[in-house]
Every structure is written in C-alpha cells, then in structure tokens.
Protein backbone atom coordinates (compact mmCIF):
# COMPACT_ATOMS: atom_id res chain seq x y z
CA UNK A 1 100.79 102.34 105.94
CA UNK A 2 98.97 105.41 104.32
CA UNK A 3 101.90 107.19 102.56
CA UNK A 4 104.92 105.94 100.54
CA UNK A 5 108.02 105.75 101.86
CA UNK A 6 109.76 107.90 98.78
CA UNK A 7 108.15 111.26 97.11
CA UNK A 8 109.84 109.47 93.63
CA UNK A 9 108.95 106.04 91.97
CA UNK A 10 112.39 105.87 90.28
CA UNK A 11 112.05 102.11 90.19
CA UNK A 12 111.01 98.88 92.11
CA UNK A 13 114.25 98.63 93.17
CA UNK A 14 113.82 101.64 95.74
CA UNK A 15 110.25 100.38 97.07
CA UNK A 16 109.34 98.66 99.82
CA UNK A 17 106.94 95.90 100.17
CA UNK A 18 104.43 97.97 101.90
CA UNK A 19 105.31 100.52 99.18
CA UNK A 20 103.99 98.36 96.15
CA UNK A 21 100.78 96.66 98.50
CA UNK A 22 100.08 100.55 99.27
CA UNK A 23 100.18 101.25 95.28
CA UNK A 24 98.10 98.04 94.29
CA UNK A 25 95.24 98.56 97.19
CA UNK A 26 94.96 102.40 96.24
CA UNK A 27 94.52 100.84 92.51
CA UNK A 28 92.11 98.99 93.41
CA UNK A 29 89.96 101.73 94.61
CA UNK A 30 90.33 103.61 91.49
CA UNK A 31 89.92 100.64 89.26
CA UNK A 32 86.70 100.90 90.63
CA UNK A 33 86.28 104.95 89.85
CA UNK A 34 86.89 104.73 86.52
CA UNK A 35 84.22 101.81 86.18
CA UNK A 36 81.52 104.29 86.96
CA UNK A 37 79.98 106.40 84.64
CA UNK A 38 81.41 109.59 85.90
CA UNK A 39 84.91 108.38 85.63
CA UNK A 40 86.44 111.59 87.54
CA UNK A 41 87.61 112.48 90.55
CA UNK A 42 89.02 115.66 92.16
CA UNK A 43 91.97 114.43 93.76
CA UNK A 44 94.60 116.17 91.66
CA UNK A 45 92.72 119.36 90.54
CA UNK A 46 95.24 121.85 91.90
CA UNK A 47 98.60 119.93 90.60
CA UNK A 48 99.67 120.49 87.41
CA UNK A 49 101.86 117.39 85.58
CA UNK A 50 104.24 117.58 82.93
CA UNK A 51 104.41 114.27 80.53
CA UNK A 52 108.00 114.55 79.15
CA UNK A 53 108.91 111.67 76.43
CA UNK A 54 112.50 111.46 74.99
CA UNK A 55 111.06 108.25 73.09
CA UNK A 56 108.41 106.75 71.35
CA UNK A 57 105.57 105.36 72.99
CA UNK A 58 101.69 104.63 72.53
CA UNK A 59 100.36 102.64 75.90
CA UNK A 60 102.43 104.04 78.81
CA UNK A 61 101.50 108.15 77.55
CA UNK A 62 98.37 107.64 76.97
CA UNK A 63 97.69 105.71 80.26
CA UNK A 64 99.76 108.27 81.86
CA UNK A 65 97.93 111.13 80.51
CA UNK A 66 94.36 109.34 80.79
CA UNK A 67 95.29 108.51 84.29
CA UNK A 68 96.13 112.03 85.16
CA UNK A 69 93.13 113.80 83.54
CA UNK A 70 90.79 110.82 85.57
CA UNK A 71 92.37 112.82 88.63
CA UNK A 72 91.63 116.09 87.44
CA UNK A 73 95.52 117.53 87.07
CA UNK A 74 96.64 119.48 84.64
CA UNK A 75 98.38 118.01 82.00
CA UNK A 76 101.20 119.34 79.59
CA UNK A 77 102.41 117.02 77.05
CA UNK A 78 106.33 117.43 75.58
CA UNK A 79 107.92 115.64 73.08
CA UNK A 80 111.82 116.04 72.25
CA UNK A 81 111.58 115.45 68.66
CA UNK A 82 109.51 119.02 68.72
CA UNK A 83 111.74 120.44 71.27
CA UNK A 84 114.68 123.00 72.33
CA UNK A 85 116.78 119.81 72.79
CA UNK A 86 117.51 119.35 69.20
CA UNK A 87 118.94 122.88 69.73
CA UNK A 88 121.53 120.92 71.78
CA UNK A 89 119.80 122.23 75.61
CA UNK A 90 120.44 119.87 78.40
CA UNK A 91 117.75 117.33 80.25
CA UNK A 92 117.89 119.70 83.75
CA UNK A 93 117.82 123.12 81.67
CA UNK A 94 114.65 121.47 79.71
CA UNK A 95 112.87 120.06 82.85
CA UNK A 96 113.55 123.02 84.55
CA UNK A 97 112.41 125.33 81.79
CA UNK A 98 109.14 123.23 81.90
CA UNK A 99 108.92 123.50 86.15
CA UNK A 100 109.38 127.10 86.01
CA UNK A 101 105.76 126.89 84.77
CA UNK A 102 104.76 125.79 87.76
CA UNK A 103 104.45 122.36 87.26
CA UNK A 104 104.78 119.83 90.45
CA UNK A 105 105.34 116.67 89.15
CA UNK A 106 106.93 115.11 86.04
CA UNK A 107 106.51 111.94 84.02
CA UNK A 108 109.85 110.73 82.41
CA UNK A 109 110.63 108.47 79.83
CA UNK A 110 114.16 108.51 78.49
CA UNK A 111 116.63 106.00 76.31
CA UNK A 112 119.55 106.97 78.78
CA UNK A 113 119.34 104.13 82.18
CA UNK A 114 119.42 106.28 85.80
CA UNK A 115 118.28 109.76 83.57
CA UNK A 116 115.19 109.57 85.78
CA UNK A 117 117.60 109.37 89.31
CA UNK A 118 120.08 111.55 87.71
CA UNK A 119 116.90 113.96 87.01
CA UNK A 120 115.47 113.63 90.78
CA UNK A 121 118.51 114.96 91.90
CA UNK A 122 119.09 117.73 89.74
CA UNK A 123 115.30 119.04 90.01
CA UNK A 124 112.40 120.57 92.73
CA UNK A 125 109.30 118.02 91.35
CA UNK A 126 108.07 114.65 91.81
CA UNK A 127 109.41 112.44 88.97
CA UNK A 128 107.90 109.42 87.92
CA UNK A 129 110.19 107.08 85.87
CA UNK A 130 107.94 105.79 82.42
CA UNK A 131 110.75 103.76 81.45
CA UNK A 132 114.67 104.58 81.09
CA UNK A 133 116.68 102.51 78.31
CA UNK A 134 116.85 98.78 79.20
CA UNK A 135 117.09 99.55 83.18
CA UNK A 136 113.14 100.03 84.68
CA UNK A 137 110.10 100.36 84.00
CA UNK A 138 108.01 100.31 87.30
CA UNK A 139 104.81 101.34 86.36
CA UNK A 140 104.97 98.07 84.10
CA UNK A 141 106.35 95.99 86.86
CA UNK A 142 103.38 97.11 88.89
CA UNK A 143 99.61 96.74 86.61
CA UNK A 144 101.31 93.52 86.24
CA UNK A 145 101.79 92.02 89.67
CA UNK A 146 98.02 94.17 90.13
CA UNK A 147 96.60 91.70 86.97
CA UNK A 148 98.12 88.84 88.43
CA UNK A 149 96.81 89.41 91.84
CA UNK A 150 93.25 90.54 89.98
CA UNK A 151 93.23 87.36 88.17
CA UNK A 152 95.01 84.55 90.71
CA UNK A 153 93.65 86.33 94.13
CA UNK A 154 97.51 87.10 95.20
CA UNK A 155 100.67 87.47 93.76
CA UNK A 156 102.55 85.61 96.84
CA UNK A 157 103.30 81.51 95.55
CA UNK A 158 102.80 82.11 92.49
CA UNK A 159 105.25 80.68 89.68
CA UNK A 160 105.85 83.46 87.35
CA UNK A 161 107.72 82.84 84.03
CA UNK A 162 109.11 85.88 81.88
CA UNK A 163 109.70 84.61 78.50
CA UNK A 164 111.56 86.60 75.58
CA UNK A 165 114.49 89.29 75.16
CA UNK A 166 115.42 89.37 78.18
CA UNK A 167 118.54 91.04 78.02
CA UNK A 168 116.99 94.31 76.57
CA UNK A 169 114.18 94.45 78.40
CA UNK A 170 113.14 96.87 80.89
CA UNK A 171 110.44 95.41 82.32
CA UNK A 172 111.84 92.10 82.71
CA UNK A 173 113.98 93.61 85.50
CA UNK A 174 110.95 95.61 87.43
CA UNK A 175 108.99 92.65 86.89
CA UNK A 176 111.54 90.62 88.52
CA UNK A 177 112.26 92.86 91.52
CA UNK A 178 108.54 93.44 92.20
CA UNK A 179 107.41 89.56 92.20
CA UNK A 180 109.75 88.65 94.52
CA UNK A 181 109.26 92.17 96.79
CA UNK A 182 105.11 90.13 96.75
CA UNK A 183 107.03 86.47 97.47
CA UNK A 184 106.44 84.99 94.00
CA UNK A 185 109.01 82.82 92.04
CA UNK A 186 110.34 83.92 89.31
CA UNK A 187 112.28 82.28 86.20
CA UNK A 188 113.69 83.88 82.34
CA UNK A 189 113.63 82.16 79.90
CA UNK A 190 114.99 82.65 76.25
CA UNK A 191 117.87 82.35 74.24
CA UNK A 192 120.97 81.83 75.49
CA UNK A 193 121.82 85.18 73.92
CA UNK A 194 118.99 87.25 74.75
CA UNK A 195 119.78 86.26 79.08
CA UNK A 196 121.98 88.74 80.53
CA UNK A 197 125.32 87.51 81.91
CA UNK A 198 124.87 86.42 85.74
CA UNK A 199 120.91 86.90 85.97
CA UNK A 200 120.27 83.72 88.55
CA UNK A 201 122.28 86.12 90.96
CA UNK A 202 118.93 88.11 90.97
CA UNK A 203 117.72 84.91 92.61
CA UNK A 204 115.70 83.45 89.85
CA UNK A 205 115.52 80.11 87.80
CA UNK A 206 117.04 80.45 84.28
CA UNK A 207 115.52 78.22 81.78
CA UNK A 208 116.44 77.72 77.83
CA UNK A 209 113.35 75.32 76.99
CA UNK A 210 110.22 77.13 76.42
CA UNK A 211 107.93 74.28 77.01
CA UNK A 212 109.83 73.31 80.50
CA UNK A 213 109.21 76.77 80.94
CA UNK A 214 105.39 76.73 80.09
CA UNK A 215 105.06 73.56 82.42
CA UNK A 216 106.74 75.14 85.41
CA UNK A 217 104.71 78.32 85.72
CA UNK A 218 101.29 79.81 86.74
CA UNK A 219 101.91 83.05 84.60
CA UNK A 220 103.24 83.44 81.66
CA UNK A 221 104.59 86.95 81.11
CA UNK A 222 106.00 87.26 77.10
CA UNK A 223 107.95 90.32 75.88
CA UNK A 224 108.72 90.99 72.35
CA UNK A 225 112.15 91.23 70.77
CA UNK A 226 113.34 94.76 71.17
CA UNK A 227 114.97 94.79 67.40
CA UNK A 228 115.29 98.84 67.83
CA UNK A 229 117.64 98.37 70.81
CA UNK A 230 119.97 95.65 68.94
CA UNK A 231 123.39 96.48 67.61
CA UNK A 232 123.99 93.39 66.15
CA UNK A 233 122.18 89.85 65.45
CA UNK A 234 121.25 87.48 68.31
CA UNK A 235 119.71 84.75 66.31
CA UNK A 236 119.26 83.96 62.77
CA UNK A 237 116.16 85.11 62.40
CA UNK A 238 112.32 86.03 63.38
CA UNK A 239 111.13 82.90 62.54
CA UNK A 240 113.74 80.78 63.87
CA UNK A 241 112.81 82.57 67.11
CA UNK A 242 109.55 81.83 66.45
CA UNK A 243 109.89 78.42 65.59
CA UNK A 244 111.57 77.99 69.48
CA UNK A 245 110.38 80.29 71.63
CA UNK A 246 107.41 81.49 69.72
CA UNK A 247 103.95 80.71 72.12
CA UNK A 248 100.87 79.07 70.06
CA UNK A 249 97.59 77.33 71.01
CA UNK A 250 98.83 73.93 70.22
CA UNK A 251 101.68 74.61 73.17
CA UNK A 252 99.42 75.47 75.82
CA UNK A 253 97.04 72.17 74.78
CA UNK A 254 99.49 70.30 75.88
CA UNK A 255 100.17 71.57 79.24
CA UNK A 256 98.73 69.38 81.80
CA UNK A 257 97.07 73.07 83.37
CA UNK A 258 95.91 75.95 82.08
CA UNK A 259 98.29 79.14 82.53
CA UNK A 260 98.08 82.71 82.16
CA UNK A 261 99.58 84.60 79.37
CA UNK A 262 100.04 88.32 79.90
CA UNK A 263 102.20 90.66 77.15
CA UNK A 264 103.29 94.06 78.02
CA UNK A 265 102.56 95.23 74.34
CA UNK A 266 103.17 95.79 71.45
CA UNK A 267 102.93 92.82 70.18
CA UNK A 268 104.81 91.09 67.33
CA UNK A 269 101.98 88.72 66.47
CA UNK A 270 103.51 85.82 64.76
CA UNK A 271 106.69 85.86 66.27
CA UNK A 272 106.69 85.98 70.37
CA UNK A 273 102.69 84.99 70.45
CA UNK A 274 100.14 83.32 67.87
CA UNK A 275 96.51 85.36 67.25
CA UNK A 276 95.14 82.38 68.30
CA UNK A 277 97.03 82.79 71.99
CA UNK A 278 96.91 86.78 71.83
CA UNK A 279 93.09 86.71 71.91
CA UNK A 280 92.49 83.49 73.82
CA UNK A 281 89.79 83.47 77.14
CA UNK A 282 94.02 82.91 78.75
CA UNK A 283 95.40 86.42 77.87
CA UNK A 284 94.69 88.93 80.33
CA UNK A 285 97.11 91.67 77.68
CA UNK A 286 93.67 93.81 77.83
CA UNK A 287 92.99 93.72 81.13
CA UNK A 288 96.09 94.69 81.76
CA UNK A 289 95.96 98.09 79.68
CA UNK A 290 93.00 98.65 81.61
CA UNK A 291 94.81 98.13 84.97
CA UNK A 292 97.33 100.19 83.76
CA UNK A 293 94.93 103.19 84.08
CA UNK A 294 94.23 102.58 87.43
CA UNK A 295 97.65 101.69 88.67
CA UNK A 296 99.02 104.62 87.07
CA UNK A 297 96.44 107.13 88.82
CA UNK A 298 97.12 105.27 92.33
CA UNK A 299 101.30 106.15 91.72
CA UNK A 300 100.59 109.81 90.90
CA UNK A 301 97.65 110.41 93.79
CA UNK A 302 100.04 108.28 96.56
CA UNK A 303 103.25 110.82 95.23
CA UNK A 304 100.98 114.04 95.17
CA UNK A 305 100.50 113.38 99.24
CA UNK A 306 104.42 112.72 99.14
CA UNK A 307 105.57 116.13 98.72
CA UNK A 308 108.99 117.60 100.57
C-alpha cells in the first residue's frame, strides 16, 4: 500500500490498518530526514498550507508548522482571536476566504466535535483534523503508537494503559481506536467520574485502581485533567487526585517490571506525574514531541499525493 485510502485524516476512526502502518513507516523515513543536518526536503514546495486554530495550543502548531516548513510548503498561520470571526463570519465563509488564496490543504483545530468533517464537506482542500473539542485528535493518537513501536519494537501485544480524565479527553479516544486498529490492549483508568458512561463497549478494560493499573500494563500513557473543559467539579480537589491517581517514583519501584510512561503534554507536574517520573530514563514525553515532527510531515506528504 503506497497511498491512503482517504485524501482527509478526520480521525482514526476513518483509517484503516494499512492506513496508520502506511503513516508510521513514511515517519520513519522522515524521522530520519530531519536527523540530518540539512533537515529539508522538497516534497511539498509547490503546496501551500493554511494552519487555522480556533483554540489555544503550543505543541501540535508548532509541530504542525515545523513539520510543514521541513517539507518545504508554504505556510500561513490564522488565529480566530485576530480574526473576521469575532465579526460574527461563519467557519466555511472563513476557510473559504483563506482557500481562495490558493491554498490546498488546511490544518484544523476547533472546540466544536465533527467541525473538521462538517468542514471536509463544506470545502475544496485537504483538511487535517489538529484536534476538535473532546472527540479526536489523530495526529496524537498516531506519534504515540509511532513512540511505542520506536521504543517496544511493535505496537501489536502490547498492554497499553491510559490513565487520567478520560472523559474529556480527546486523545484518549484516538489513542484507543488506533491501538487496537495495531492489535494492542487497551484499558482507562481514573475516577469513576472522569470514565465516560459505557466506555468497555469500545472493547477495553476499565480499571479504578491506579496501581492494578500500573501492574497490568507495558505503557503507561497519562493525560492531565482538562480543568478548562469542566463545567462543574469531579473530585474534591487537585491533590486529592493526586494523592490517588497521581504517578510518582516510589509507584513505579514497586512494580515487579519496569513500564513506560508517555504524557501527551502539558503537563501538570505535581498532580497527574511527579518531576521525579516526568524526567525519569522511563518517560519517552520528549521523544515523543520529537516524533511528533516526523509523524506530522508523513500525514501531510501521504495527503498531498491524495488529492481528488
């Protein structure tokens, strides 16, 4: 398989299996590109990509836009707090304001879930969805089932625990369609509040106990508590959460193996992870930015060829 079954990466839900092993071998090809000193190649110099971010975000931009300039595309950067949208113009109108530029593919993030499908349909461009509300987050899902297979040899048998808010997590739910798309196992664990209702009909193990957790997996994946997407209060507090679900050295010590932890970022030192855990030899959270990068670049080159 040389060409992705989809000219949009909406989510993991729409890939196939060859799909994401096409994605994480072309990665690993340009992991090793920008490794070199001359960290650029030509394979996007006549495409022209549009970054467009209805929220916040550090990591996932500035991969995006790293990853993009690695390929030699042109990039255009918009931001909707500076933006005609405050003037009350619609998503299509804006996106299509910004293709009439003639711009071929566009990088989404939103806070709405689907505004990334709901944008594919509407639109003439390639979209790539960089996260929408608490539904996907593929991109994620996928430099992390790349680290995993970077750092284990293969993603297939592997126990893979994803520990945390759950419920208002976006990545959880790529993470959890992609491992099992590669044939690993896959449990949540949290509080009882933070586990959305009926998630073990996704097929995986629910667990309340961190530690049982801990002891059951190869991989730890931890997210942080997404305070800015919480209406009201799930527990009584940070370090109540902490005190039960928060990962330190001393827990890992006294596992009878020795796990990976990986983080999606930013992390809430002190709360979801200790320093001393965050910056262990165990924590592959840089190498994981890093494969971000790479991953990123291998999703818009594979889309570029995926035109019509």
């Amino acid at each position: 398989m040389s060409q992705l079954s989809t000219k949009h990466l909406l989510g993991i839900k729409n890939l196939t299996e060859g799909d994401i092993q096409l994605i994480l071998d072309t990665a690993a090809n340009f992991k090793e590109v920008i490794n070199r000193p001359i960290k650029k190649v030509p394979s996007l110099r006549d495409i022209t990509i549009a970054n467009v971010f209805f929220e916040n975000s550090t990591r996932t931009r500035l991969s995006f836009e790293l990853a993009e300039k690695r390929l030699s595309a042109d990039v255009i950067n918009f931001s909707s707090g500076n933006s005609s949208v405050k003037k009350g113009e619609t998503l299509v109108d804006t996106v299509n304001n910004i293709l009439s530029m003639k711009v071929d593919m566009v990088v989404m993030r939103h806070s709405s879930p689907g505004a990334p499908h709901f944008l594919s349909k509407n639109v003439n461009a390639n979209i790539v969805n960089a996260g929408d509300g608490t539904h996907e987050h593929p991109t994620q899902a996928l430099l992390d089932a790349f680290s995993i297979k970077e750092k284990l040899g293969d993603v297939a048998g592997k126990k893979v625990a994803i520990i945390g808010d759950i419920l208002h997590s976006r990545v959880a739910l790529s993470n959890i369609f992609c491992l099992q798309k590669l044939g690993a196992e896959v449990m949540v664990c949290g509080p009882i509040t933070l586990l959305p209702k009926h998630i073990e009909s996704l097929g995986v193990k629910v667990e309340l106990d961190v530690k049982k957790a801990l002891q059951w997996c190869d991989v730890a994946n931890v997210l942080r508590i997404q305070l800015e997407r919480q209406q009201i209060k799930y527990f009584p507090s940070l370090r109540e959460y902490s005190l039960y679900y928060g990962i330190n050295k001393k827990l890992l010590n006294e596992l009878d193996k020795e796990i990976v932890v990986m983080h999606p970022g930013p992390i809430n030192r002190g709360v979801e992870l200790s320093s001393d855990v965050a910056d262990s030899k165990q924590a592959i959270i840089l190498e994981q930015v890093q494969n971000g990068v790479a991953v990123r670049m291998a999703v818009l080159y594979l889309l570029a060829g995926a035109k019509g």
